[in-house]
Protein backbone atom coordinates (compact mmCIF):
# COMPACT_ATOMS: atom_id res chain seq x y z
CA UNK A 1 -49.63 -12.08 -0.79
CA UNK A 2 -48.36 -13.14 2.62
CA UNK A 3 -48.76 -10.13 5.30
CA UNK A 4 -45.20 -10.63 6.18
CA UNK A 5 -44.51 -9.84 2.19
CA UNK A 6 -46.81 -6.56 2.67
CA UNK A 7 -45.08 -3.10 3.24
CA UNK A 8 -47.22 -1.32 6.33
CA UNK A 9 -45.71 1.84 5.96
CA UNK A 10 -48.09 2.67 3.05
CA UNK A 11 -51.05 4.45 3.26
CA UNK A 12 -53.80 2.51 2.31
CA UNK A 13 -54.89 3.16 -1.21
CA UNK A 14 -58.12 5.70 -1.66
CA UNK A 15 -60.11 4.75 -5.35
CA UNK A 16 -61.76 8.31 -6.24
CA UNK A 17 -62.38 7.62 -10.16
CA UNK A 18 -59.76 10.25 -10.93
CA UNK A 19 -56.89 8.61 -9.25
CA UNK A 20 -54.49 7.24 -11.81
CA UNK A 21 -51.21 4.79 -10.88
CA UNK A 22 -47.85 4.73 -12.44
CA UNK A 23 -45.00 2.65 -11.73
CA UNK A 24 -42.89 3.44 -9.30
CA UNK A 25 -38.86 3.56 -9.32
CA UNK A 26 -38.28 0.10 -8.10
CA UNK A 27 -41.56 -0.71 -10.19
CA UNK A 28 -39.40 0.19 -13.63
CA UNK A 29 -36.59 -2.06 -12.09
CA UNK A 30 -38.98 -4.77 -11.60
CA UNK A 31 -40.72 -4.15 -15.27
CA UNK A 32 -37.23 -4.20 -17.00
CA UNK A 33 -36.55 -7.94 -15.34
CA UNK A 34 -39.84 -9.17 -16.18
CA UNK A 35 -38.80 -8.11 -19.87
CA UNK A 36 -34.92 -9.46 -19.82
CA UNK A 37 -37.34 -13.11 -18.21
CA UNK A 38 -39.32 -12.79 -21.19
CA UNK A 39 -37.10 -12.17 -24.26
CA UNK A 40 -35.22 -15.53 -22.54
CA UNK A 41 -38.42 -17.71 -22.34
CA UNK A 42 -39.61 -16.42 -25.89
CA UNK A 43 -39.22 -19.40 -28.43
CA UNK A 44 -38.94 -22.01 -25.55
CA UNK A 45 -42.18 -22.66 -25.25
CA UNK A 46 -45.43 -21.85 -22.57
CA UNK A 47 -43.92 -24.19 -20.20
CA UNK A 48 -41.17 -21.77 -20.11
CA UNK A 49 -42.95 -18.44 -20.01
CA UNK A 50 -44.79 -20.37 -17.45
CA UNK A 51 -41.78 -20.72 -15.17
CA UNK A 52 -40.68 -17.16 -16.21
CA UNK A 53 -43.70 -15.83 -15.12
CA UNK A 54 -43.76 -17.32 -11.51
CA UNK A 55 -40.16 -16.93 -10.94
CA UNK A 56 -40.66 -13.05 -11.97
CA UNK A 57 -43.94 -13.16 -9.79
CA UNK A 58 -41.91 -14.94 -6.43
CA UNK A 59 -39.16 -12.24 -6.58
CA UNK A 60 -41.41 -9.30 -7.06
CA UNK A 61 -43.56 -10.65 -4.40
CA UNK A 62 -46.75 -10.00 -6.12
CA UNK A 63 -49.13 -13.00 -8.14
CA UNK A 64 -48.14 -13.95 -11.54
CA UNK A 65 -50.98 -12.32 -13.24
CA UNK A 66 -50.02 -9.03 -11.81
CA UNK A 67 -47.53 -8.82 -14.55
CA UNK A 68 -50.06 -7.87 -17.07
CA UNK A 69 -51.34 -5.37 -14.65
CA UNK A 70 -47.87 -3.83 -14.35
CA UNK A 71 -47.04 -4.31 -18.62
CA UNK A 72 -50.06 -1.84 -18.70
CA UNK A 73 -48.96 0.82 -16.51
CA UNK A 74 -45.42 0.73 -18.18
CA UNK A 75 -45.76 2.62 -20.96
CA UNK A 76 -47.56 5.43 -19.50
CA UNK A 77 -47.96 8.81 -17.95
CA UNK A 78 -50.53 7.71 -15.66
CA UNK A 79 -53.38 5.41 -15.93
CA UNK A 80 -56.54 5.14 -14.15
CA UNK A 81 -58.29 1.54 -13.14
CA UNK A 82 -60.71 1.70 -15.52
CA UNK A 83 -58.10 2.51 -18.18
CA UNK A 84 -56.64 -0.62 -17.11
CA UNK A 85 -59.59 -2.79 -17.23
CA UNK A 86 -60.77 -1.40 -20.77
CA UNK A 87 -57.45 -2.19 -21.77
CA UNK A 88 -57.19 -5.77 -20.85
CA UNK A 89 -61.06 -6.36 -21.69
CA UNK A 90 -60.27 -8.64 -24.55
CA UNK A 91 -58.25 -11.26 -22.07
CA UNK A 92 -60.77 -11.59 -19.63
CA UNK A 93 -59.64 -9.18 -16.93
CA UNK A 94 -62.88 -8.17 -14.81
CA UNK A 95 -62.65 -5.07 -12.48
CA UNK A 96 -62.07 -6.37 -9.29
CA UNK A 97 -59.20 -8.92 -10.83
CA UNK A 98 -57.03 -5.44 -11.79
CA UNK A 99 -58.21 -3.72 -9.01
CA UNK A 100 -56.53 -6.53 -6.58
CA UNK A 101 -53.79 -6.91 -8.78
CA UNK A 102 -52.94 -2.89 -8.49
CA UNK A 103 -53.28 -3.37 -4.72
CA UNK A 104 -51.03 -6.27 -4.71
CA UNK A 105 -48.62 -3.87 -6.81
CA UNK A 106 -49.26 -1.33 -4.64
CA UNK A 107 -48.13 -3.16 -1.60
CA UNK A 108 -45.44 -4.60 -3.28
CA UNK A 109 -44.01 -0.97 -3.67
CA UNK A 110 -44.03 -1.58 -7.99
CA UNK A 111 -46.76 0.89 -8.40
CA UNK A 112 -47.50 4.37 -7.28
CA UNK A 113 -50.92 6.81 -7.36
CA UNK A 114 -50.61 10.18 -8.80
CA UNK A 115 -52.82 13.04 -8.91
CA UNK A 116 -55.26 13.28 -11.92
């Protein structure tokens, strides 16, 4: 993400293996659109989701991958990284491609840390 896209008023994120990240308020906005995108792309097509998925990405600010990052989190009380990455094992996610993708949430204000 462009620097000018980054929010510097945030600390910068610690990783003890403890910490665990849920979404934050404008996170759950931001979750809710990427669901009212999808239910309109469904049955259209991957050309479509395609276009959903960037659009959603562009307006978040955040890469279009980061989605599945921030699907994860949704549903939850608090998840840590590893967590994350066990849970999107099966679709190729590596460690340091949901780590950057938590940052980029992170910076784009859609995800918070909370104590363990």
């Amino acid at each position: 993400m462009p620097k000018s896209m980054q929010t510097a008023d945030r600390p910068r994120l610690k990783w003890p293996r403890s910490q665990r990240f849920i979404l934050s308020p404008t996170g759950q906005g931001a979750f809710q659109s990427w669901k009212d995108a999808l239910a309109l792309a469904q049955g259209n097509g991957k050309t479509a989701f395609d276009t959903a998925q960037q659009a959603w990405a562009k307006s978040a600010g955040v890469e279009p991958e980061d989605v599945t990052v921030l699907s994860e989190l949704a549903d939850s009380q608090g998840k840590r990284l590893e967590d994350v990455v066990a849970a999107l094992q099966d679709l190729g996610a590596s460690r340091e491609q949901v780590k950057s993708a938590v940052e980029r949430l992170y910076s784009a204000q859609l995800v918070d840390p909370v104590s363990a």
